[in-house]
N, C-alpha and C. Protein backbone atom coordinates (compact mmCIF):
# COMPACT_ATOMS: atom_id res chain seq x y z
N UNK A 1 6.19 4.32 4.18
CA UNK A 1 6.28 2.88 4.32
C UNK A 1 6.73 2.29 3.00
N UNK A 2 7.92 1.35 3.26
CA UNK A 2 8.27 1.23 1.62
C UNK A 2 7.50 -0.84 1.98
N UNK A 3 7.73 -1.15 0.77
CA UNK A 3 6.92 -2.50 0.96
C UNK A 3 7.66 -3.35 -0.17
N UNK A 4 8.54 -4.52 0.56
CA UNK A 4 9.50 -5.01 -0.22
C UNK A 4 8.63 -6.15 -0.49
N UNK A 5 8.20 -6.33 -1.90
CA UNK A 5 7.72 -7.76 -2.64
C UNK A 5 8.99 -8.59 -2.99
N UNK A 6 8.91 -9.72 -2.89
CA UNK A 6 9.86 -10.63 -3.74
C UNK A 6 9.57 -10.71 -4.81
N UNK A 7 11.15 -10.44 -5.05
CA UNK A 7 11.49 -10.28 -6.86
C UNK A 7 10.93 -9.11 -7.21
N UNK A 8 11.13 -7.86 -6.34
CA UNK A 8 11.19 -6.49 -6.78
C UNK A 8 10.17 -6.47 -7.39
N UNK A 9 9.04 -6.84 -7.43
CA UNK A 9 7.62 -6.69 -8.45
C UNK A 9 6.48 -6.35 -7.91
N UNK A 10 5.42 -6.01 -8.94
CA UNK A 10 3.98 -5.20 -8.37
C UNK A 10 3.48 -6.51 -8.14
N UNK A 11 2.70 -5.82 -6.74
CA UNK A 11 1.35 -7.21 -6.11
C UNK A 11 0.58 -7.22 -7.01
N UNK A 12 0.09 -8.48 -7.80
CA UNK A 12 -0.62 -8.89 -8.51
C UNK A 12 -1.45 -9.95 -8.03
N UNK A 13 -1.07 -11.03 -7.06
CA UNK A 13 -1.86 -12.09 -6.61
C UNK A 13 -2.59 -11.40 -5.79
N UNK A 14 -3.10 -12.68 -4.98
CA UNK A 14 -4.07 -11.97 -4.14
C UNK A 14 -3.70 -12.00 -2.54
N UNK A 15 -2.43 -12.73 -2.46
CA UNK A 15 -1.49 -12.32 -1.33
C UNK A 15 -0.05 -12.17 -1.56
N UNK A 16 0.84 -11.50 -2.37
CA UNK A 16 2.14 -11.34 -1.99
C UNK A 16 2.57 -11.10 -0.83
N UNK A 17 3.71 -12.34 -0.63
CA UNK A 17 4.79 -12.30 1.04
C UNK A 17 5.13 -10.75 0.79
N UNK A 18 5.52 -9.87 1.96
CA UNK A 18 6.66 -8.79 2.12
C UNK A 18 7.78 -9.19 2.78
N UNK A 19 8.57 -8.54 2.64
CA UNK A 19 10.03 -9.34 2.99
C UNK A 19 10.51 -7.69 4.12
N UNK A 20 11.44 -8.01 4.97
CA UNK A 20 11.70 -6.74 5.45
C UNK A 20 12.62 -5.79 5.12
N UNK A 21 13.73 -6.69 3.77
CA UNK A 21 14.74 -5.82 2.97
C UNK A 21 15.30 -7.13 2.14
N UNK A 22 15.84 -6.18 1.07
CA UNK A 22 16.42 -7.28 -0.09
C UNK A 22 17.56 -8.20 0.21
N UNK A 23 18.42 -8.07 1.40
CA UNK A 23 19.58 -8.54 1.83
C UNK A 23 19.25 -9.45 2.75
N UNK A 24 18.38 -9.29 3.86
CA UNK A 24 17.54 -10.62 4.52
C UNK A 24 16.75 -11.53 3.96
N UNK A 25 15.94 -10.68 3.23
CA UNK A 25 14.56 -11.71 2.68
C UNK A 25 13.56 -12.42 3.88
N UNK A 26 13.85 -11.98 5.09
CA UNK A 26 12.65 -12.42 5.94
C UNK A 26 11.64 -12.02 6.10
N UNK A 27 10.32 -12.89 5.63
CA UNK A 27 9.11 -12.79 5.12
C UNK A 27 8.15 -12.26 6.77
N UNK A 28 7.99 -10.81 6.34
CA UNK A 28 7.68 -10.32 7.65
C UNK A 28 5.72 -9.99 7.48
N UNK A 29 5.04 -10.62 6.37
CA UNK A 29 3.68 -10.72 6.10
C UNK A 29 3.00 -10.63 4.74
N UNK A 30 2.19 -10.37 4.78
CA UNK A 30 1.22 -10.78 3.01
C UNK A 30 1.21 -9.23 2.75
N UNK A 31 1.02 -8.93 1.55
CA UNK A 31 -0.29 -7.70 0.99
C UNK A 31 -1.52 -8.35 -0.09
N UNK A 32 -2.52 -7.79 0.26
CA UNK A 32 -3.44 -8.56 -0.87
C UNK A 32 -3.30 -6.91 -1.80
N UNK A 33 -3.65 -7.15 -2.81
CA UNK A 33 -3.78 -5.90 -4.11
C UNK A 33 -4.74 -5.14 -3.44
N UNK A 34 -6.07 -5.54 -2.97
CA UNK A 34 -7.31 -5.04 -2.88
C UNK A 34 -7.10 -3.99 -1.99
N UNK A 35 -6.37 -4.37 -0.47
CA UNK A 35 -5.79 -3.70 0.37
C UNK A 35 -4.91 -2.39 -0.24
N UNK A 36 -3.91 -2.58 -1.31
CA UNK A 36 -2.82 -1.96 -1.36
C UNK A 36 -3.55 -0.62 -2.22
N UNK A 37 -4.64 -0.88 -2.79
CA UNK A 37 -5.33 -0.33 -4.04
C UNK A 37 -6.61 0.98 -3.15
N UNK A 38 -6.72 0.00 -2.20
CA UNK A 38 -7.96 0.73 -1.53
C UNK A 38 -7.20 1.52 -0.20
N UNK A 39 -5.60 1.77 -0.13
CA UNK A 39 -5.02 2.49 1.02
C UNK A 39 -4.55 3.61 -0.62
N UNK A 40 -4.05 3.67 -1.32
CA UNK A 40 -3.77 4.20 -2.73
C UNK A 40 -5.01 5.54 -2.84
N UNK A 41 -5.70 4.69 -3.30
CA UNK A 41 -7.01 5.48 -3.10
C UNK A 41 -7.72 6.56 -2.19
N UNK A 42 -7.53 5.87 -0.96
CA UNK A 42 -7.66 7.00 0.09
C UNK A 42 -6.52 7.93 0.16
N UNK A 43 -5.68 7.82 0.46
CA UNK A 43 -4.65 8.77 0.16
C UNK A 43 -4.77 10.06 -0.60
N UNK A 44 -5.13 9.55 -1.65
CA UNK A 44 -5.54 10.20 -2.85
C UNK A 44 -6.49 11.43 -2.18
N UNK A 45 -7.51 10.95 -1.82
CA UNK A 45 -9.09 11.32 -1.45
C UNK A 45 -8.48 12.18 -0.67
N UNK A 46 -7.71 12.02 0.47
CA UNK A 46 -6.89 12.90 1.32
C UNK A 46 -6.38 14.23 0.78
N UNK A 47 -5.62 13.79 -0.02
CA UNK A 47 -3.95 14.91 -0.48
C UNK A 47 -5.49 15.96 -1.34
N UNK A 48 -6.44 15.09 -1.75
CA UNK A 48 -7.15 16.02 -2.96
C UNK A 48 -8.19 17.40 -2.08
N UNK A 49 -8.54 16.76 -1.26
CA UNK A 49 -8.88 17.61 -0.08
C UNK A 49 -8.60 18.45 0.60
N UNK A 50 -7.33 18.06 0.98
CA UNK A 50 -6.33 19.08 1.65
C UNK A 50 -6.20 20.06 1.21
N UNK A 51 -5.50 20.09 -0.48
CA UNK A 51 -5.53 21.30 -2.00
C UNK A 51 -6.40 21.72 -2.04
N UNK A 52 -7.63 21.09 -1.72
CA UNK A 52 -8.65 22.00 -1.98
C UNK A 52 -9.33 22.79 -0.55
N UNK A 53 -8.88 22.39 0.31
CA UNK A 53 -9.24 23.04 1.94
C UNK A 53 -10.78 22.64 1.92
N UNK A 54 -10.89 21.59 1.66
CA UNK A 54 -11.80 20.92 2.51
C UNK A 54 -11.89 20.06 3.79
N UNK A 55 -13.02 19.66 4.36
CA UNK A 55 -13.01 18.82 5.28
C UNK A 55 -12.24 17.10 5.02
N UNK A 56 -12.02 16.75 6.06
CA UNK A 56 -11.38 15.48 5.36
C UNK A 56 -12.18 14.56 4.66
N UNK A 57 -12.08 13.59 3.68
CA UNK A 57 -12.86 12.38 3.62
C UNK A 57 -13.42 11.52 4.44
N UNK A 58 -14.94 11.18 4.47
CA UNK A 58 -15.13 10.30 5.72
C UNK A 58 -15.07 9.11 4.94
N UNK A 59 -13.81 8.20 5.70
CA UNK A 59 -13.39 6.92 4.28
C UNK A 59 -13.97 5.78 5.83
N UNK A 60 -14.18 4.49 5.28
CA UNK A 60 -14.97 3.73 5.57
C UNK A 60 -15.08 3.87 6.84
């Protein structure tokens, strides 16, 4: 999933618009950081698991 911010920049507020590509610019919803930080994270928790052949993470 790629996630187009306006003005090509990291989510820093606490809702950046997403746009659906740089040539439209139609604002197709928000990301809050908290969200973007806490899907980051799990991921993580995932891929680290996997390497290690464990069970999956039980995430929230």
């Amino acid at each position: 999933m790629h996630v187009h911010l306006i003005g090509g920049r990291v989510a820093r507020a606490s809702n950046d618009p997403v746009i659906n590509n740089e040539e439209e610019r139609l604002i197709v919803g928000f990301v809050h950081e908290k969200d973007a930080m806490m899907s980051y994270n799990n991921a993580l928790l995932e891929l680290q698991s996997e390497e290690r052949g464990d069970a999956p993470p039980k995430l929230f």
